[in-house]
N, C-alpha and C. Protein backbone atom coordinates (compact mmCIF):
# COMPACT_ATOMS: atom_id res chain seq x y z
N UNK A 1 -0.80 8.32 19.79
CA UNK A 1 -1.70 7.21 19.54
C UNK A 1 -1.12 6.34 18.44
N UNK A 2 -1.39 5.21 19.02
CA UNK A 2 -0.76 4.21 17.75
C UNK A 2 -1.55 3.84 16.73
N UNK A 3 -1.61 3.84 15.72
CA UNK A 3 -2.57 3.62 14.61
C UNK A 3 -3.27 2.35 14.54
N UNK A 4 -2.32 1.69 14.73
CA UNK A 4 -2.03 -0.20 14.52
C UNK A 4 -3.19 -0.36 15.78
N UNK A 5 -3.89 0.10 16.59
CA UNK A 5 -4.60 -0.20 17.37
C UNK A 5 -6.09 0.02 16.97
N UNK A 6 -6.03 0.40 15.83
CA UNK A 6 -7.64 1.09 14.95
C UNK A 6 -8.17 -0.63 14.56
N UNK A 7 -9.75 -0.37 14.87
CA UNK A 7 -10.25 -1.81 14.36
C UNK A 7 -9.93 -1.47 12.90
N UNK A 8 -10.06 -2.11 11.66
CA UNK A 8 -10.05 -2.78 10.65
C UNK A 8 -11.45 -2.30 10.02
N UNK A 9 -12.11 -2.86 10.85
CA UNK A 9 -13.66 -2.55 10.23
C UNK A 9 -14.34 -1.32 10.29
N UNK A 10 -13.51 -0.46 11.36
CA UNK A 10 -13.96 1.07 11.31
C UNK A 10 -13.09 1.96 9.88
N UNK A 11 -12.32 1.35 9.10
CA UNK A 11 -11.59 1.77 8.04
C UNK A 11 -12.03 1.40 6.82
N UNK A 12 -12.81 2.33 5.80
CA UNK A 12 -13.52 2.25 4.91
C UNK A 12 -12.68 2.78 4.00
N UNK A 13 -11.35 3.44 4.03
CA UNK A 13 -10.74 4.17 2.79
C UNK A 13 -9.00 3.38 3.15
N UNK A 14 -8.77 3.46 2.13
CA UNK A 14 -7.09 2.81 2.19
C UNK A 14 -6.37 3.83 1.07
N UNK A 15 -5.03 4.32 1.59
CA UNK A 15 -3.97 4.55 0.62
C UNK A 15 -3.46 3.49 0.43
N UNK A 16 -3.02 3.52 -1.14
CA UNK A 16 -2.13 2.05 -1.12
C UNK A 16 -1.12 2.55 -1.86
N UNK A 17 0.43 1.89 -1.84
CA UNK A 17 1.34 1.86 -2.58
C UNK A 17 1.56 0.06 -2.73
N UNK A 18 2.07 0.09 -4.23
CA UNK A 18 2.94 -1.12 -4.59
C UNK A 18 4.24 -1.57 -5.12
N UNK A 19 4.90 -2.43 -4.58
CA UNK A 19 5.94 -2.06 -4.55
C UNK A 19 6.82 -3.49 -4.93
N UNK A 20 7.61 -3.82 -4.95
CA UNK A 20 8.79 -5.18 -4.65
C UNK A 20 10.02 -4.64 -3.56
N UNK A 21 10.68 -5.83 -3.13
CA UNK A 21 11.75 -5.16 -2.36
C UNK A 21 12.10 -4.11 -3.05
N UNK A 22 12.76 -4.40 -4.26
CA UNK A 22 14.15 -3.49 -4.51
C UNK A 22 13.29 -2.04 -4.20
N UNK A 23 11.73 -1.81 -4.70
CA UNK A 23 11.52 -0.20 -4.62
C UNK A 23 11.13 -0.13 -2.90
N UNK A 24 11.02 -1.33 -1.74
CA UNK A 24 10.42 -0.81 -0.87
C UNK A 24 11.26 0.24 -0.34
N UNK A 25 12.41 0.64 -0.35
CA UNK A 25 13.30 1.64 0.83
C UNK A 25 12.46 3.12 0.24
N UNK A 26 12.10 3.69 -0.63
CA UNK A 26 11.36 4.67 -1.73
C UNK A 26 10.10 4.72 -1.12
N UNK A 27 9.28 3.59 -1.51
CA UNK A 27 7.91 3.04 -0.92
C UNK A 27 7.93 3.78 0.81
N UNK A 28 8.88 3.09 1.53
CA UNK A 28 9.10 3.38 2.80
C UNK A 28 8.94 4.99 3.53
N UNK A 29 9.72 5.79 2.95
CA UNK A 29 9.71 6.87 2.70
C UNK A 29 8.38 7.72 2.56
N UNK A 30 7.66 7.12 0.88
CA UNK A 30 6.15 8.49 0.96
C UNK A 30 5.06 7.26 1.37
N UNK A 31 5.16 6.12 2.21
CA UNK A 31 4.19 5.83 3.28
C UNK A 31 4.33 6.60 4.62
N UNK A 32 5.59 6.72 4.64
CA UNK A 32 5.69 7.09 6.44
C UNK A 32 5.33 8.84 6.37
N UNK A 33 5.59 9.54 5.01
CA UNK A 33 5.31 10.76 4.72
C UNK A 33 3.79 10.64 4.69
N UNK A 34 3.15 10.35 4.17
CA UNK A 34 1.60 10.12 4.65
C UNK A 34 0.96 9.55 5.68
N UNK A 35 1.68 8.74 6.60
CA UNK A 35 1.35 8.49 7.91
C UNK A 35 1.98 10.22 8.90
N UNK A 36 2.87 10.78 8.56
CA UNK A 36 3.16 11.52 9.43
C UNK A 36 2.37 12.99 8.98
N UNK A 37 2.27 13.38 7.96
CA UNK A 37 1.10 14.47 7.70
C UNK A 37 -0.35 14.07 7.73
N UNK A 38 -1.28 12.89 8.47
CA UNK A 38 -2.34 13.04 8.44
C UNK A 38 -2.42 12.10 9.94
N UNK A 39 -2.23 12.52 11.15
CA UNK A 39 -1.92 12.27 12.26
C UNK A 39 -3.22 11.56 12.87
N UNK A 40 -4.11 11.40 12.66
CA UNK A 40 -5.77 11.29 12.72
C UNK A 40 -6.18 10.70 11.88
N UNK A 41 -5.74 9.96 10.60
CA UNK A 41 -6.20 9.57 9.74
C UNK A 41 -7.58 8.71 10.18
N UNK A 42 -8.21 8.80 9.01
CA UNK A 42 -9.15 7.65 9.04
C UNK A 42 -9.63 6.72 7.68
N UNK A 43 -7.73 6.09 7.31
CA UNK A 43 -7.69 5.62 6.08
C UNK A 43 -6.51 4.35 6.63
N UNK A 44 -6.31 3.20 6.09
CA UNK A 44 -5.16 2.41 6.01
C UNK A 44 -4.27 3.05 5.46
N UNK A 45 -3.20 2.57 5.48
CA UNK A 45 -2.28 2.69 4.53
C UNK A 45 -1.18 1.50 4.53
N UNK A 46 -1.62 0.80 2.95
CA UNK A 46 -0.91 -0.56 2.33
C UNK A 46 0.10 -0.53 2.27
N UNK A 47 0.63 -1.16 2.14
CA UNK A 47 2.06 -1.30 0.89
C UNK A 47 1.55 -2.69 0.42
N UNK A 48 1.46 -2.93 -1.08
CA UNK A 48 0.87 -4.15 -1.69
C UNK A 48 2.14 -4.22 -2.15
N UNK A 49 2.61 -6.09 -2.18
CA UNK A 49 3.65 -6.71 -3.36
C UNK A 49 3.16 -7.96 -3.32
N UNK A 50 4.09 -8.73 -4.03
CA UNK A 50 3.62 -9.77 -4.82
C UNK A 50 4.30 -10.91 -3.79
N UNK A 51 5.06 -10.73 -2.98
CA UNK A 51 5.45 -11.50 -1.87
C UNK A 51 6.07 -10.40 -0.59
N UNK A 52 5.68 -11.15 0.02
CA UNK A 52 6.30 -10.49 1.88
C UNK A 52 7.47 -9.85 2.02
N UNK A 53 6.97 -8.64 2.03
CA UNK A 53 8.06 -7.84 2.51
C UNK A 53 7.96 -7.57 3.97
N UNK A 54 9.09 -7.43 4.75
CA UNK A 54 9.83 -6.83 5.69
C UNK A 54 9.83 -5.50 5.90
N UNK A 55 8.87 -4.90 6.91
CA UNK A 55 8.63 -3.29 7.20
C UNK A 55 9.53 -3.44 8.68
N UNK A 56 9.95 -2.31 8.81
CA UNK A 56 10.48 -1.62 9.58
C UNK A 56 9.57 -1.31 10.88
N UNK A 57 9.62 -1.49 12.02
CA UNK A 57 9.23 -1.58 13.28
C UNK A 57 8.51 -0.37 13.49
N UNK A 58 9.27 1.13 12.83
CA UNK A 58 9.08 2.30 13.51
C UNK A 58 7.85 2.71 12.04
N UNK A 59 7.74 1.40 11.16
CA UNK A 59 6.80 1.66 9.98
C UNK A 59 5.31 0.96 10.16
N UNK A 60 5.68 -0.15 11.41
CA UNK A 60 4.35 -1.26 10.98
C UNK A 60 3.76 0.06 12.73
N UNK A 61 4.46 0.74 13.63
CA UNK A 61 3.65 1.20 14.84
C UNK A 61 2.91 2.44 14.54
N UNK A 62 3.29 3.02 12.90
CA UNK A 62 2.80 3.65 12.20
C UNK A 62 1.16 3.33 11.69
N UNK A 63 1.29 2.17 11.98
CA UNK A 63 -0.05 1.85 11.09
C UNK A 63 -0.41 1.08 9.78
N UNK A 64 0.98 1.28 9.19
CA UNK A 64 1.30 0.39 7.79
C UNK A 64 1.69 -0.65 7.79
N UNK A 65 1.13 -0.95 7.02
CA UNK A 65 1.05 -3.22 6.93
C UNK A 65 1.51 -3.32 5.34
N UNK A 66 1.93 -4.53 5.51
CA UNK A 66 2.05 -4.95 3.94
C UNK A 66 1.40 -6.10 3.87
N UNK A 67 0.30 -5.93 2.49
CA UNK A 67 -0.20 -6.52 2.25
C UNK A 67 -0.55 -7.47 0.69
N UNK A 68 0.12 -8.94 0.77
CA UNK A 68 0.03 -9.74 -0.43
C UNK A 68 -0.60 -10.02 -1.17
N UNK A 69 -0.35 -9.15 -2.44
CA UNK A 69 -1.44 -9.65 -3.01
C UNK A 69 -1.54 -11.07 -4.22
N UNK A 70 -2.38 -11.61 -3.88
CA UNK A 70 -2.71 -13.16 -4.99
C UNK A 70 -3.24 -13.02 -6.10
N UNK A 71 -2.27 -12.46 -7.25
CA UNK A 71 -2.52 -11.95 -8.24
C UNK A 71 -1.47 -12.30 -9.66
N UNK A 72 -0.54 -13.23 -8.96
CA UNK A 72 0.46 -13.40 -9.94
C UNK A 72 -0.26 -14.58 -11.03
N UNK A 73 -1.56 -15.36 -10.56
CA UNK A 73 -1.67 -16.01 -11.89
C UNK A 73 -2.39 -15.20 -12.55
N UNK A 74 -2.63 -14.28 -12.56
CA UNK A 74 -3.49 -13.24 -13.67
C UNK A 74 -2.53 -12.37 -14.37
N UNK A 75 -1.27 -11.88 -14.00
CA UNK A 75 -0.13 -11.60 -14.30
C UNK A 75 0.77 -12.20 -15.55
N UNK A 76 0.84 -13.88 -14.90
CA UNK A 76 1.59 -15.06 -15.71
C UNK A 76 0.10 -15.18 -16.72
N UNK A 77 -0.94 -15.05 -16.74
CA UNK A 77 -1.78 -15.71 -17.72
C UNK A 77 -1.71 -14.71 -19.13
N UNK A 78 -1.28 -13.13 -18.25
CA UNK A 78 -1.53 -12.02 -19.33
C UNK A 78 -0.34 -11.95 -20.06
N UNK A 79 0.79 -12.29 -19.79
CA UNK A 79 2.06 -12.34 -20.05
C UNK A 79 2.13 -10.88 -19.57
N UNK A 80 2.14 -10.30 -18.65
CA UNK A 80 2.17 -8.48 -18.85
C UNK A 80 3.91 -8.66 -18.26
N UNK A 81 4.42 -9.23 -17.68
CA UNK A 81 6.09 -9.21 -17.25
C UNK A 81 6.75 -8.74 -18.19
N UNK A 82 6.25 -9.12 -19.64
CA UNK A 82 7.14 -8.71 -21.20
C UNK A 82 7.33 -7.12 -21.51
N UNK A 83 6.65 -6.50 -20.52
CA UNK A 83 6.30 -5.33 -20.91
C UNK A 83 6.84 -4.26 -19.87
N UNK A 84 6.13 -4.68 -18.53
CA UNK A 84 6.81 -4.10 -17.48
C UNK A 84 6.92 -4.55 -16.36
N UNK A 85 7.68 -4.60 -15.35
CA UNK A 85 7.78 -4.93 -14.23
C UNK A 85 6.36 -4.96 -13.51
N UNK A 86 6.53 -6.84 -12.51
CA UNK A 86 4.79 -7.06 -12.34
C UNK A 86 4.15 -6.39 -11.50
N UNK A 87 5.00 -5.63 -10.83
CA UNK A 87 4.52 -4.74 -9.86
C UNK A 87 3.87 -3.40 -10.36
N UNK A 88 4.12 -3.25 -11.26
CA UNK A 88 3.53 -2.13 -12.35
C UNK A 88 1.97 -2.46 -12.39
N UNK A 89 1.38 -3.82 -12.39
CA UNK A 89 0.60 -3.84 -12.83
C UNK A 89 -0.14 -4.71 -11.92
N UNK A 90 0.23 -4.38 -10.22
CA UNK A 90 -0.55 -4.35 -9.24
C UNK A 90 -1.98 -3.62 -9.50
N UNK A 91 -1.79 -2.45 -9.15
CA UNK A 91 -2.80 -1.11 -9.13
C UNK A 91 -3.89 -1.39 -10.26
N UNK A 92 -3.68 -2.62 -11.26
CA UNK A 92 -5.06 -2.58 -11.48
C UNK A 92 -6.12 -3.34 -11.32
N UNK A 93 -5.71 -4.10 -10.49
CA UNK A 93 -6.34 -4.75 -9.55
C UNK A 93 -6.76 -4.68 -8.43
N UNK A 94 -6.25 -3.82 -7.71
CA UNK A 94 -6.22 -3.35 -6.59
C UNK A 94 -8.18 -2.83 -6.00
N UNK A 95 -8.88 -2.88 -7.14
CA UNK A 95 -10.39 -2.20 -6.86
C UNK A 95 -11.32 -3.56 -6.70
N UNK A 96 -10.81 -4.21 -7.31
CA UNK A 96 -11.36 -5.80 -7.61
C UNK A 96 -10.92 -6.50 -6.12
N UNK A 97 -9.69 -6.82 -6.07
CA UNK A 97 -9.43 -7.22 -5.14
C UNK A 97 -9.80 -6.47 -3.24
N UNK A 98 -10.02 -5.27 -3.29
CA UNK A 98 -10.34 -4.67 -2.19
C UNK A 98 -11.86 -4.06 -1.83
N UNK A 99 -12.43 -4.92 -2.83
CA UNK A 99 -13.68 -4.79 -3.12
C UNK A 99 -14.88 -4.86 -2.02
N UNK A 100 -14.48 -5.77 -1.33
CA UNK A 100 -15.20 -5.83 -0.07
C UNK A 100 -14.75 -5.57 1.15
N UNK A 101 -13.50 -4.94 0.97
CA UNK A 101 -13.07 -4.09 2.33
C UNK A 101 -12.65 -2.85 2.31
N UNK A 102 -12.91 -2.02 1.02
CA UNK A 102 -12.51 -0.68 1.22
C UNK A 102 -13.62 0.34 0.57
N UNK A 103 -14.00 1.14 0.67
CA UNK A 103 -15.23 1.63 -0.43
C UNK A 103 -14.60 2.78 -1.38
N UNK A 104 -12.98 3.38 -0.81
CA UNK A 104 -12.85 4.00 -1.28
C UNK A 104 -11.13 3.75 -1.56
N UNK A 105 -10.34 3.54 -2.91
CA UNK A 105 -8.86 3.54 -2.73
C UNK A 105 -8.72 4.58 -3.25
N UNK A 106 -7.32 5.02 -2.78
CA UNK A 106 -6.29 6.18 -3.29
C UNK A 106 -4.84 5.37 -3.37
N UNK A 107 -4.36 5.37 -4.88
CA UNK A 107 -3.59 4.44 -4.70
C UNK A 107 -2.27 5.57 -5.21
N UNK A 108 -0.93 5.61 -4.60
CA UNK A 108 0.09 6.54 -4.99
C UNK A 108 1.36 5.82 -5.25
N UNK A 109 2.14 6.37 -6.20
CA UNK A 109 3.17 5.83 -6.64
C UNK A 109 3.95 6.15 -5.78
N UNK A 110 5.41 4.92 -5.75
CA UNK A 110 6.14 4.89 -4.59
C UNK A 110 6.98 6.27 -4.66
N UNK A 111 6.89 7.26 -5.42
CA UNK A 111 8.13 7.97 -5.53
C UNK A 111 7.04 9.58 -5.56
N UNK A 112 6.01 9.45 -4.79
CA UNK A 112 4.98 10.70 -4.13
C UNK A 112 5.12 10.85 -2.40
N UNK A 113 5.40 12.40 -2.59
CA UNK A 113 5.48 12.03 -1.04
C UNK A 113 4.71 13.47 -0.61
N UNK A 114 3.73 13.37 0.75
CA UNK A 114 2.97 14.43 0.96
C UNK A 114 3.32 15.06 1.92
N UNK A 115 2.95 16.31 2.28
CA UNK A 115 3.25 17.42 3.09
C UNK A 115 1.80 17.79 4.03
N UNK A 116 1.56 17.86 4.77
CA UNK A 116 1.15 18.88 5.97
C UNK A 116 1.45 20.58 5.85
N UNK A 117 0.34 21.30 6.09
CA UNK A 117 0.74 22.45 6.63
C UNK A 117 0.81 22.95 7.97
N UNK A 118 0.45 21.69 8.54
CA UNK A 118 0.96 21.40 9.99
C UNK A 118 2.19 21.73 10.96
């Protein structure tokens, strides 16, 4: 079953990772590891950056989308770039912004990857 065929609106929980190119190949990796140990899911699973990334064919029939988030003038207003990379400081936004389409996030760093005892 293909995931990518699930309405939208029957999905109340999302994993999310965030990422920029340079970390998506990492990113790539413990998304498709959590798409492949929970075969049934009944969660999204993101990849958030700050501009459009390019997923992999055998990643988007998975179920995983990438999704932009419009957050860089809150970013540029905080100066937070001085500190750490802006992608760092996706995830705290991520509750605000998904506020009316998710009730529940689980958000994992790109460099977690999960197992099945499957």
């Amino acid at each position: 079953m293909k995931t990518s065929r699930r309405t939208r609106q029957s999905l109340q929980n999302a994993v999310i990772f965030c990422t920029d190119q340079g970390g998506l190949p990492v990113t790539l990796f413990a998304a498709h590891s959590v798409a492949k140990s929970n075969k049934d899911r009944r969660f999204d699973i993101l990849i958030c950056s700050l501009t459009p990334l390019d997923l992999p064919t055998f990643i988007t029939e998975l179920g995983i989308r990438n999704h932009v988030l419009t957050v860089q003038d809150k970013i540029d207003a905080q100066s937070l770039k001085r500190v750490l990379p802006s992608t760092a400081y996706l995830r705290l936004w991520l509750p605000e912004y998904f506020a009316n389409q998710y009730s529940r996030i689980l958000y994992l760093d790109y460099d977690t990857v999960t197992q099945s005892s499957d």
